[in-house]
Protein backbone atom coordinates (compact mmCIF):
# COMPACT_ATOMS: atom_id res chain seq x y z
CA UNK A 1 -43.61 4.85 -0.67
CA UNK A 2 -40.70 3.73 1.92
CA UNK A 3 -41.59 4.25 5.34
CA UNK A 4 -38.30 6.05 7.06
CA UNK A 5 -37.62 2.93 9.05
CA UNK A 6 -36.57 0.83 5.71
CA UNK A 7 -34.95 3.77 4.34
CA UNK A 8 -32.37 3.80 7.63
CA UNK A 9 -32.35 -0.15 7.10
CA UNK A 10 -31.45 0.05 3.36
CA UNK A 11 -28.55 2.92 4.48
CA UNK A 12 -27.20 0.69 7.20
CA UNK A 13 -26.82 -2.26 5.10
CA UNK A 14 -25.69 -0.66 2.27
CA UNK A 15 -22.72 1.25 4.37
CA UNK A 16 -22.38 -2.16 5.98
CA UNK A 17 -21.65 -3.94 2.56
CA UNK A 18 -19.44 -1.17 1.68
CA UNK A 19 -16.86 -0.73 4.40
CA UNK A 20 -17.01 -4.94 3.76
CA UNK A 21 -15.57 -4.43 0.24
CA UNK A 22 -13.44 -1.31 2.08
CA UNK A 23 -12.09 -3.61 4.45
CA UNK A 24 -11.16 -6.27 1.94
CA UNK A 25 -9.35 -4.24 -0.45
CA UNK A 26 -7.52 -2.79 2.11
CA UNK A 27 -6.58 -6.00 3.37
CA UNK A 28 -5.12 -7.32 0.25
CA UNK A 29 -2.66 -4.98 0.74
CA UNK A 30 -0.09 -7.61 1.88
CA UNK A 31 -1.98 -8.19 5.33
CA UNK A 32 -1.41 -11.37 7.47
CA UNK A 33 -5.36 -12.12 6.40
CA UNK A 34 -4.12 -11.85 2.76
CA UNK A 35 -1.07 -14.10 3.34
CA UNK A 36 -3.44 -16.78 5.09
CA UNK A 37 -6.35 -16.73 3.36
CA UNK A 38 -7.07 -14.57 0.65
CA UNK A 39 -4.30 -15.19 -1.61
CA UNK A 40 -5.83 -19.32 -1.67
CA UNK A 41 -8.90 -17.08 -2.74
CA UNK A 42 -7.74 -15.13 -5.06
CA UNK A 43 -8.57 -16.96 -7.67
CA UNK A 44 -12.50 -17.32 -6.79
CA UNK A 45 -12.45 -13.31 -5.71
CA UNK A 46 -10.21 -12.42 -9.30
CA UNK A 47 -12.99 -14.33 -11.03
CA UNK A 48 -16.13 -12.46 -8.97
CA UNK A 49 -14.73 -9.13 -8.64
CA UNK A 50 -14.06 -9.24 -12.47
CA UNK A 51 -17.88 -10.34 -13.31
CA UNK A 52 -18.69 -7.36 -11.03
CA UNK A 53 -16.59 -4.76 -13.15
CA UNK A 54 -17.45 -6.21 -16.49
CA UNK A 55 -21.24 -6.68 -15.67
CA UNK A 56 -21.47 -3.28 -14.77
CA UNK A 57 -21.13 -1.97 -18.21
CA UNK A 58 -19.23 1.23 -17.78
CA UNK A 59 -16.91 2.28 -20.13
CA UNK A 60 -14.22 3.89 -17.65
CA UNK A 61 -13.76 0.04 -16.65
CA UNK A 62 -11.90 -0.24 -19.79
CA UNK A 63 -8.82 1.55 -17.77
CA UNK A 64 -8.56 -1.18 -15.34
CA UNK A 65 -9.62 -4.02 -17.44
CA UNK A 66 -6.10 -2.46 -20.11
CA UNK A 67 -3.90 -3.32 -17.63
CA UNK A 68 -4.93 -6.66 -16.54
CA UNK A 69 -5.13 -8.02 -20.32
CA UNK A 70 -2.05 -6.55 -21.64
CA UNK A 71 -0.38 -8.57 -18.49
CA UNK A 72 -2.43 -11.97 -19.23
CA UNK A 73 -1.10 -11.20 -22.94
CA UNK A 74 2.60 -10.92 -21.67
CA UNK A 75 2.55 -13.37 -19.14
CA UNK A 76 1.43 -15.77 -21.99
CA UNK A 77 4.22 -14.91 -24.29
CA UNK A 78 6.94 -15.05 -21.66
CA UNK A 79 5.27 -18.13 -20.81
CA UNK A 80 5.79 -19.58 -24.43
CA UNK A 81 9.35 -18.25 -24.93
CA UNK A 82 10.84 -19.53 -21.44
CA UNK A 83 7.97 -21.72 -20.14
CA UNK A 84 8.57 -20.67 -16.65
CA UNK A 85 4.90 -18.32 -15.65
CA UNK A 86 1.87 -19.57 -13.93
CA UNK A 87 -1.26 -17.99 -13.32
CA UNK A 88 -0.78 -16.97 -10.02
CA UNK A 89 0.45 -13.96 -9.99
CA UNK A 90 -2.14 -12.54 -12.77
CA UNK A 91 -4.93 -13.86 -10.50
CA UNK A 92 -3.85 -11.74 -7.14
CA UNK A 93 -3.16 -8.62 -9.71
CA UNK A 94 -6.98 -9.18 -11.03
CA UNK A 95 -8.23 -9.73 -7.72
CA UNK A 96 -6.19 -6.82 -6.02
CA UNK A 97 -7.37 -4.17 -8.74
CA UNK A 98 -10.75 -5.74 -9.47
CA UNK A 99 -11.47 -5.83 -5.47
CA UNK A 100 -10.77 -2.00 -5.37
CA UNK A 101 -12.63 -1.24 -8.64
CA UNK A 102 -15.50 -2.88 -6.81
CA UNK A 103 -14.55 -0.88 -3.27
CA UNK A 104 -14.49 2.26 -5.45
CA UNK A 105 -17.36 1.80 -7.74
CA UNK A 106 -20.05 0.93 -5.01
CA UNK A 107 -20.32 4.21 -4.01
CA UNK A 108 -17.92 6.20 -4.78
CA UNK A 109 -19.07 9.67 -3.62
CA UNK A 110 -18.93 8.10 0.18
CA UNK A 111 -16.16 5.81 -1.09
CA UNK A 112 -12.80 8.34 0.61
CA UNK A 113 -15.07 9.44 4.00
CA UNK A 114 -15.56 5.66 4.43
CA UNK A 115 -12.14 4.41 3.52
CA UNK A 116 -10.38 7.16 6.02
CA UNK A 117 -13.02 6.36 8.86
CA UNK A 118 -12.63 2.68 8.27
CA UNK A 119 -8.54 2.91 8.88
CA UNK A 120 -8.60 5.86 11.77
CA UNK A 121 -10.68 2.82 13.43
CA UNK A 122 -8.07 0.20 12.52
CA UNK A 123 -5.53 2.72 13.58
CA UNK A 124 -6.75 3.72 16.30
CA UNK A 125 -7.14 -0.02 17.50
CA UNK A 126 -3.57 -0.86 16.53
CA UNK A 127 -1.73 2.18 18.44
CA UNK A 128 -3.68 1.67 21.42
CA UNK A 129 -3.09 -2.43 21.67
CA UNK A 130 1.00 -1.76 20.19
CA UNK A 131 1.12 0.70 23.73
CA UNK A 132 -0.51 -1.12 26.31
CA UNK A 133 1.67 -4.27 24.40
CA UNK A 134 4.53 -2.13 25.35
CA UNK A 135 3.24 -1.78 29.19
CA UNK A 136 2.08 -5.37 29.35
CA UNK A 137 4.05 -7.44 27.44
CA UNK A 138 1.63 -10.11 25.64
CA UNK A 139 -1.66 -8.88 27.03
CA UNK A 140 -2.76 -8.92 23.02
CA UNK A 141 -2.36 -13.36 22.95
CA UNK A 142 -4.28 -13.83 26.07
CA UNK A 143 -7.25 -11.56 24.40
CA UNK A 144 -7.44 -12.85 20.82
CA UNK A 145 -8.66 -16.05 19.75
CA UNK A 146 -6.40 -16.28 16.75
CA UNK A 147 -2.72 -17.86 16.40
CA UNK A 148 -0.90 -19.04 13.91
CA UNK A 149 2.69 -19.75 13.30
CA UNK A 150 4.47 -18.08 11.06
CA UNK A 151 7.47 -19.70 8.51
CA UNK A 152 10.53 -18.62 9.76
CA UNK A 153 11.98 -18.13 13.73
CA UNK A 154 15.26 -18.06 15.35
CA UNK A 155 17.98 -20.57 13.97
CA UNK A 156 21.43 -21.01 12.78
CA UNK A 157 23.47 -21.17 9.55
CA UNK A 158 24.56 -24.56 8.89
CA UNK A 159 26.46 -23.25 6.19
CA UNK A 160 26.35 -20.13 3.82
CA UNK A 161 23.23 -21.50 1.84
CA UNK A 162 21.89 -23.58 4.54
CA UNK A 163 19.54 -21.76 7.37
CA UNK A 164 18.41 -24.09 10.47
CA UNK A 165 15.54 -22.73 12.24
CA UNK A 166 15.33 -23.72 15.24
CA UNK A 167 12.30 -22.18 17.05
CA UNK A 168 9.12 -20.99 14.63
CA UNK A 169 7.55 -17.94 15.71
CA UNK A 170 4.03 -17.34 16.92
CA UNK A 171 2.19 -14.89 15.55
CA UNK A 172 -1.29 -13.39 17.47
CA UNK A 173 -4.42 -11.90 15.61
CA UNK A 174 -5.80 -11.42 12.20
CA UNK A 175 -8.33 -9.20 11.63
CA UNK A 176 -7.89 -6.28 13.94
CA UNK A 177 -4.04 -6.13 14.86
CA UNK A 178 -1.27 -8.66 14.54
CA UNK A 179 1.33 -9.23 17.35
CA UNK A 180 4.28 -11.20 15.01
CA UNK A 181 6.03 -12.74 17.89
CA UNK A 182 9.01 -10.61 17.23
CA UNK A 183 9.85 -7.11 17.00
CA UNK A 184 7.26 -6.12 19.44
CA UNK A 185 8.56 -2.64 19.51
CA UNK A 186 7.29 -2.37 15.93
CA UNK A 187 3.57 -1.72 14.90
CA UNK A 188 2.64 -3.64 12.12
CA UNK A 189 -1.18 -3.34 12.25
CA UNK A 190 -2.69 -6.14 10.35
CA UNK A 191 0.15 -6.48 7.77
CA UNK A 192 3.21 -8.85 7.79
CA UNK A 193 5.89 -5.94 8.18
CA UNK A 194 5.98 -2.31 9.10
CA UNK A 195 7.34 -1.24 6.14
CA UNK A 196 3.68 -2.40 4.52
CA UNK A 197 1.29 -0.83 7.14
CA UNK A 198 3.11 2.87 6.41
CA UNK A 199 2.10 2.15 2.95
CA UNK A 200 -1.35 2.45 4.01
CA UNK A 201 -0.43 5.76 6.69
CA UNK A 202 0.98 7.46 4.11
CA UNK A 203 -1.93 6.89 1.97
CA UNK A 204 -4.31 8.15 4.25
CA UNK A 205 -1.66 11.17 4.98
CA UNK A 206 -1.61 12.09 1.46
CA UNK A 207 -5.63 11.50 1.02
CA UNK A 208 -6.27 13.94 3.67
CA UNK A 209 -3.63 16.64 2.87
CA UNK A 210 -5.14 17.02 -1.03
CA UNK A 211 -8.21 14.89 -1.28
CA UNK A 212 -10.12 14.96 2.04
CA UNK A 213 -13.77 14.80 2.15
CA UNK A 214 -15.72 18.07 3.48
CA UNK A 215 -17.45 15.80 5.44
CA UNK A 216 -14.19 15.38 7.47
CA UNK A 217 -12.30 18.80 7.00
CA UNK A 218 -13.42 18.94 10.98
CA UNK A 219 -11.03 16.22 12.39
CA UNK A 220 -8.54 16.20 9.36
CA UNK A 221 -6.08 17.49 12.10
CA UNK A 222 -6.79 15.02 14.51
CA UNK A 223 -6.67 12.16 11.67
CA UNK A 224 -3.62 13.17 10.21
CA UNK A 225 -1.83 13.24 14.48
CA UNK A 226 -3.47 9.76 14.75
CA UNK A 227 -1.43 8.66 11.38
CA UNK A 228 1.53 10.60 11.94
CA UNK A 229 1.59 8.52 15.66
CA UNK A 230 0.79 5.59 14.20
CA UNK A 231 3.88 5.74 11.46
CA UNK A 232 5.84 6.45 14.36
CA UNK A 233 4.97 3.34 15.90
CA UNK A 234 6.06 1.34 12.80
CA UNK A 235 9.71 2.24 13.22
CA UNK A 236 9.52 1.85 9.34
CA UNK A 237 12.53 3.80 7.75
CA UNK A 238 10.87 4.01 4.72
CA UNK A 239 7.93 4.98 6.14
CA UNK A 240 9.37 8.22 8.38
CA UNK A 241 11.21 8.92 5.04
CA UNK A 242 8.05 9.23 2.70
CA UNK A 243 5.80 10.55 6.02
CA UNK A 244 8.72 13.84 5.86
CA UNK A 245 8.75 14.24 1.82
CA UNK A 246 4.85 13.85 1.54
CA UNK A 247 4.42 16.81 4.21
CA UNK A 248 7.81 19.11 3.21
CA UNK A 249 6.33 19.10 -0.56
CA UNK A 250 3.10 20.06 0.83
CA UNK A 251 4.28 22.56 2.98
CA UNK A 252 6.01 24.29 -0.13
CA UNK A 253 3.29 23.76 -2.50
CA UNK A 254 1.01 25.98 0.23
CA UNK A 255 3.87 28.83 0.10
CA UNK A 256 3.83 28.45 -3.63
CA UNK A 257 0.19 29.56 -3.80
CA UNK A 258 0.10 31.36 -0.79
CA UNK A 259 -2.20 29.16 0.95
CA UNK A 260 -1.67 28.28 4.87
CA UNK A 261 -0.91 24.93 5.92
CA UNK A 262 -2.55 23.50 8.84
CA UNK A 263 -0.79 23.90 11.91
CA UNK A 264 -0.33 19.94 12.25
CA UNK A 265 1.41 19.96 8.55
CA UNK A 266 4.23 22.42 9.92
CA UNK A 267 3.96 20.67 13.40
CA UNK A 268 4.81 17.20 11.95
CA UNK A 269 7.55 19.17 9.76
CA UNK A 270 9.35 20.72 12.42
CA UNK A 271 8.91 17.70 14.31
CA UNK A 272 11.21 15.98 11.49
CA UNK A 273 13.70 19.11 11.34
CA UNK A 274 13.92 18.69 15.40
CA UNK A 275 14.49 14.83 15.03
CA UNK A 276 17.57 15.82 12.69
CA UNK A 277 19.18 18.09 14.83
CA UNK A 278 19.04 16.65 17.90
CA UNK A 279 20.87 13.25 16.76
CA UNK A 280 23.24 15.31 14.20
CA UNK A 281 23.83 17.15 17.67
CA UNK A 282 23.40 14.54 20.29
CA UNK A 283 24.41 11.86 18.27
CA UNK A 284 24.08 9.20 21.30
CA UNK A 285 21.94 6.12 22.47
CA UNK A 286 18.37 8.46 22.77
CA UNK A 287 14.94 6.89 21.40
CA UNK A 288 15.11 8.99 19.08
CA UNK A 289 18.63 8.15 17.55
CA UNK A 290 17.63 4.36 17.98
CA UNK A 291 14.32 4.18 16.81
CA UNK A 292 14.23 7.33 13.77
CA UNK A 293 17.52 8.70 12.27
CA UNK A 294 19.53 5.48 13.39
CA UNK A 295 17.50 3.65 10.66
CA UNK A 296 19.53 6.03 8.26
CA UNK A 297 22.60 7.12 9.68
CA UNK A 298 25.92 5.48 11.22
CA UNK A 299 28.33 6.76 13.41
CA UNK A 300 30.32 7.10 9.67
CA UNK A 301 27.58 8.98 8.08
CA UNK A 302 24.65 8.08 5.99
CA UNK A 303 24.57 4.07 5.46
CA UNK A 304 22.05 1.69 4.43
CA UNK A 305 21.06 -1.32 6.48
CA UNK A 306 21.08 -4.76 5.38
CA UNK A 307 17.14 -4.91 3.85
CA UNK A 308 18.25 -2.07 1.72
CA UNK A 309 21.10 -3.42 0.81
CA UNK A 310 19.33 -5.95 0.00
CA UNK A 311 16.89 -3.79 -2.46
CA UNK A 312 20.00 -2.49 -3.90
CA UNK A 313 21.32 -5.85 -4.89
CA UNK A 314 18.13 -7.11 -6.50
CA UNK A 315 17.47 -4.35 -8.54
CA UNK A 316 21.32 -4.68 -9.76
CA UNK A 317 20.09 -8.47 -10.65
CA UNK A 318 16.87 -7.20 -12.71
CA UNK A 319 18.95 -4.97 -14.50
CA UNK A 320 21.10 -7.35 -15.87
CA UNK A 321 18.69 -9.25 -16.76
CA UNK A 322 17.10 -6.81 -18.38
CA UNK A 323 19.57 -5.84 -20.52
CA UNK A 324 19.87 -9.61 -21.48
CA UNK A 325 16.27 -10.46 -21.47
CA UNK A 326 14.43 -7.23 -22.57
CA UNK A 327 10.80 -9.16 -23.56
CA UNK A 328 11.20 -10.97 -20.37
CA UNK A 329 12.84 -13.59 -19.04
CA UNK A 330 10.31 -15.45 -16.56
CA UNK A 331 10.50 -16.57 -12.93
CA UNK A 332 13.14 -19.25 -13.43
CA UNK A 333 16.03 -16.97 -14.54
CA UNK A 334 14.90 -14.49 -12.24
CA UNK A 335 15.10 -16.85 -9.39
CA UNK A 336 18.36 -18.54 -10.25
CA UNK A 337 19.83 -15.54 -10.66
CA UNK A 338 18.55 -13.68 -7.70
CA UNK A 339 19.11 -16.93 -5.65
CA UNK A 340 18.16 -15.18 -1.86
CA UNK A 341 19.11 -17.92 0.09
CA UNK A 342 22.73 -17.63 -0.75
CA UNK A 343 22.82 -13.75 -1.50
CA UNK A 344 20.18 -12.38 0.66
CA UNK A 345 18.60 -10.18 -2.20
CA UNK A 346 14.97 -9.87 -2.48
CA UNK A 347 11.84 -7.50 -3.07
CA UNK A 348 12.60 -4.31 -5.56
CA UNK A 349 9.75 -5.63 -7.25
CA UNK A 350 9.01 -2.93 -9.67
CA UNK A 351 12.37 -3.54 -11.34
CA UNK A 352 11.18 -7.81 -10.73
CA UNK A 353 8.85 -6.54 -13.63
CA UNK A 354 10.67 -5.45 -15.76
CA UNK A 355 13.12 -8.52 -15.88
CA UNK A 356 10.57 -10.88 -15.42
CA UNK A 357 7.84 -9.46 -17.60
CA UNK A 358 10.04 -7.50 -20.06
CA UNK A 359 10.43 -3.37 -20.24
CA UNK A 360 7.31 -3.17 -22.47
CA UNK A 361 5.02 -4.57 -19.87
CA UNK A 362 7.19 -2.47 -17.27
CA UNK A 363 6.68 0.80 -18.81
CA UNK A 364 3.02 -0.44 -19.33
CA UNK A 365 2.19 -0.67 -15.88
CA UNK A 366 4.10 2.41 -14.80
CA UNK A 367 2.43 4.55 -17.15
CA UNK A 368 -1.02 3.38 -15.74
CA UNK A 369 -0.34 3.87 -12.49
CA UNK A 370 0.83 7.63 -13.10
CA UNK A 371 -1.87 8.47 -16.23
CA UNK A 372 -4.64 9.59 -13.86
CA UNK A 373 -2.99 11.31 -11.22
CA UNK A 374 -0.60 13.13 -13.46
CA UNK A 375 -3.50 13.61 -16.69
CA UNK A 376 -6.81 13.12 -15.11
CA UNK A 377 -6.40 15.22 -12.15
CA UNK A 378 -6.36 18.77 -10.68
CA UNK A 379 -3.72 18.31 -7.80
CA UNK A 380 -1.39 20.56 -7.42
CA UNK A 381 2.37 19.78 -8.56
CA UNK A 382 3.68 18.69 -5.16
CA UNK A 383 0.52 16.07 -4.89
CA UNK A 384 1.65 14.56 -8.15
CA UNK A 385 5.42 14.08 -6.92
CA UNK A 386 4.40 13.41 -4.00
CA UNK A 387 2.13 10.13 -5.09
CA UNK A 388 5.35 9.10 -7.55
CA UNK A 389 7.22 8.94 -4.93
CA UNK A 390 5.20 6.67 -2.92
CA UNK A 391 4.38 4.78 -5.68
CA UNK A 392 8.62 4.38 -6.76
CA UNK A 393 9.40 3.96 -3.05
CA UNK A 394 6.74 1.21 -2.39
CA UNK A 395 7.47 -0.83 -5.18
CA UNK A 396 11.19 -0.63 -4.40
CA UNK A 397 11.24 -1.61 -0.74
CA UNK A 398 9.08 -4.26 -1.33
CA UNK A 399 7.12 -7.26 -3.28
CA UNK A 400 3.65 -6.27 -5.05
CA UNK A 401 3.18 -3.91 -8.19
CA UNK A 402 -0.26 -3.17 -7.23
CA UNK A 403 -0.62 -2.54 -3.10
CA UNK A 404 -4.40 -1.65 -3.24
CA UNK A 405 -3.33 0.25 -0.36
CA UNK A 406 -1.92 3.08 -2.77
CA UNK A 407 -3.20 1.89 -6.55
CA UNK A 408 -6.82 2.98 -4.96
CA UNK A 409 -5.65 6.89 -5.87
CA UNK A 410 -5.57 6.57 -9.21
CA UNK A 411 -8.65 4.29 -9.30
CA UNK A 412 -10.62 6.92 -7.64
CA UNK A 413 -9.04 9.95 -9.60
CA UNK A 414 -10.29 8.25 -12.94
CA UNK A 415 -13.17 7.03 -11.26
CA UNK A 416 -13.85 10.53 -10.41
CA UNK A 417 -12.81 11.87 -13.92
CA UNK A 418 -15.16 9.66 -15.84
CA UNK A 419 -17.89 10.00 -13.43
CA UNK A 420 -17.54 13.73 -14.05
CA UNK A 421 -17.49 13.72 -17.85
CA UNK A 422 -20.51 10.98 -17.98
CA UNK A 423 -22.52 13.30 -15.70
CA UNK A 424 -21.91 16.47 -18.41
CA UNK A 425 -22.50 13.92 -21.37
CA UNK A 426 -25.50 13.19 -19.43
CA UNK A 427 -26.67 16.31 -19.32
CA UNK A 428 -25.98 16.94 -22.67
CA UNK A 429 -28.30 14.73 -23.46
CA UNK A 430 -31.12 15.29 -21.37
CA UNK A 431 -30.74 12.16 -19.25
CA UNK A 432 -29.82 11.62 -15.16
CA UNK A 433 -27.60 9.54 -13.04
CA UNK A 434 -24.09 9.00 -12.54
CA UNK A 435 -21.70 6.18 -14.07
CA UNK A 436 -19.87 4.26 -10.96
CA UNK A 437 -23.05 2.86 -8.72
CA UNK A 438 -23.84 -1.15 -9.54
């Protein structure tokens, strides 16, 4: 019989391994560590993460396993009709949703109270360094021992396709926070842009306002302030954008079945109304009219800015190319046709899919995404519109098809679903024990 002692020890190290695998699956969410040195990895952690999930021998893996060999299956063919696709790509997808199967499946009854305590502690780290940055300017490179330089800086157009860069910048950190060198009014937490770390705020908003833990009903108001301040920080457009819809649909969803929303939901949604008023009102050079509703209005009225613009103009591109390339045309025409340097286009990646990997596939991956949260699941209505928006909006405003940062929600809500019906069938049958430990 364990003595109590090696019971604690076994706890410890098994919470230990699992906010490890947390950790990593949320940094493959487009984080500078991602960038540096997991994506050179990704093809030893596609090819361990996937042992993992097929060695486990559960039949709800076959939902994550679909996706990833109907895209090895397409890539091949575009591959053979246009000879233009590499591996690459396939490995980091297989990597990104193997590395949160494995997150997930560990445990997954701890898996959400460990994922939101894991980020409030990231959080929390980021908003406090991004504010005393903002006191002491560059306090953050004289404390950590990482640096790196990034691939683009300052410069000068030599002419409209040529870009001279004349000074690189120098990013700080890796693991905990990242100071980029530039922008330092902007939190980006550990990923490369701001518009990527609300991915992950908004995530954790929406977990807590229709999936939080009991465990953590207690501080759910204090964790959803510490997100809402930390999406502030990010000075993300996007990001306040999504932050407004995912708490407005909530807030009606609780007068639609007379439930009452926390007093931080209708704090952070008159917060947004006040925002609104006070520049349609003010209209002048205030924080808040810099920093919030100047990232969507002019002095003219609503107006995009140049990065989404330049959304705009690459989805136009995919369509196109769509229409002429409907099984796929590969990353050569996409390229050429998108051609950044000169046009300034880039990320819309979901409709990238589509052109590059042909509707089929599109719809394919689409209909994954959505088929647990809108079949599996018992959120309400405004959770489920709520999630397609994030989904629609992330994969517009920027470049992966599979953040692990938002793709864990459906993972967990089939996890959850399966786990469920195993248990009955279980039962059923006169046996014990659950479906997702390893």
């Amino acid at each position: 019989m364990q003595s109590a002692t090696s019971i604690a020890r076994e706890k410890r190290r098994e919470a230990a391994c699992h906010y490890t695998l947390i950790y990593l699956m949320i940094a493959m969410g487009d984080s500078f560590l991602y960038d540096r040195i997991l994506f050179r990895l990704s093809p030893i952690l596609a090819i361990v993460a996937l042992f993992l999930v097929v060695a486990s021998r559960k039949t709800q893996y076959i939902f994550p396993l679909s996706i990833l060999a109907l895209g090895t299956l397409t890539m091949l063919f575009v591959r053979s009709t246009t000879n233009a696709m590499g591996p690459s790509e396939l490995f980091s997808w297989v990597a990104m949703i193997c590395l949160a199967v494995v997150a997930i499946g560990f445990n997954a009854s701890k898996f959400i109270e460990r994922l939101i305590l894991l980020t409030s502690a990231l959080v929390s780290f980021s908003v406090v360094i991004y504010l005393a940055s903002q006191v002491i300017p560059g306090i953050w490179n004289r404390i950590t021992p990482f640096s790196f330089p990034l691939l683009f800086g300052e410069g000068y157009w030599a002419d409209s396709t040529t870009h001279i860069t004349t000074r690189y910048y120098q990013a700080h950190g890796l693991f905990l926070y990242v100071d980029r060198g530039f922008d330092l009014d902007r939190n980006v937490g550990i990923f490369r842009e701001p518009a990527v770390y609300q991915i992950l705020l908004n995530s954790m908003i929406f977990v807590l306002l229709y999936m939080c833990p009991e465990a953590l009903r207690g501080k759910r108001k204090v964790l959803l302030a510490l997100f809402v301040i930390a999406l502030i920080t990010t000075q993300s457009a996007t990001g306040y954008f999504l932050g407004f819809i995912l708490f407005f649909l909530y807030f009606v969803g609780t007068i639609g079945n007379r439930r009452k929303a926390p007093r931080i939901v209708i704090a952070a949604f008159a917060l947004g109304l006040c925002a609104l008023m006070t520049f349609l009102i003010c209209a002048d050079n205030s924080w808040i009219a810099d920093t919030i509703l100047g990232r969507f209005f002019s002095k003219d009225g609503f107006a995009m800015d140049a990065s989404g613009n330049a959304r705009v103009g690459a989805a136009g591109i995919s369509l196109h190319l769509m229409a002429d390339y409907p099984l796929g045309c590969g990353y050569d025409v996409y390229s050429a046709a998108l051609n950044t340097e000169s046009t300034g286009y880039l990320a819309a990646c979901l409709f990238r899919l589509f052109a590059v990997y042909g509707i089929p596939f599109g719809i394919a991956v689409v209909a994954w995404v959505f088929y647990p949260v809108f079949a599996k699941s018992n959120l309400p209505l405004s959770a489920k519109i709520s999630f397609a928006i994030m989904y629609l909006l992330a994969t517009f405003f920027e470049d992966e098809i599979f953040y692990t940062t938002l793709i864990f929600i459906p993972l967990f809500i089939y996890f959850s679903f399966a786990r469920t019906a195993a248990c009955v069938s279980d039962v059923d049958e006169g046996s014990m024990g659950g479906t997702l430990g390893y």
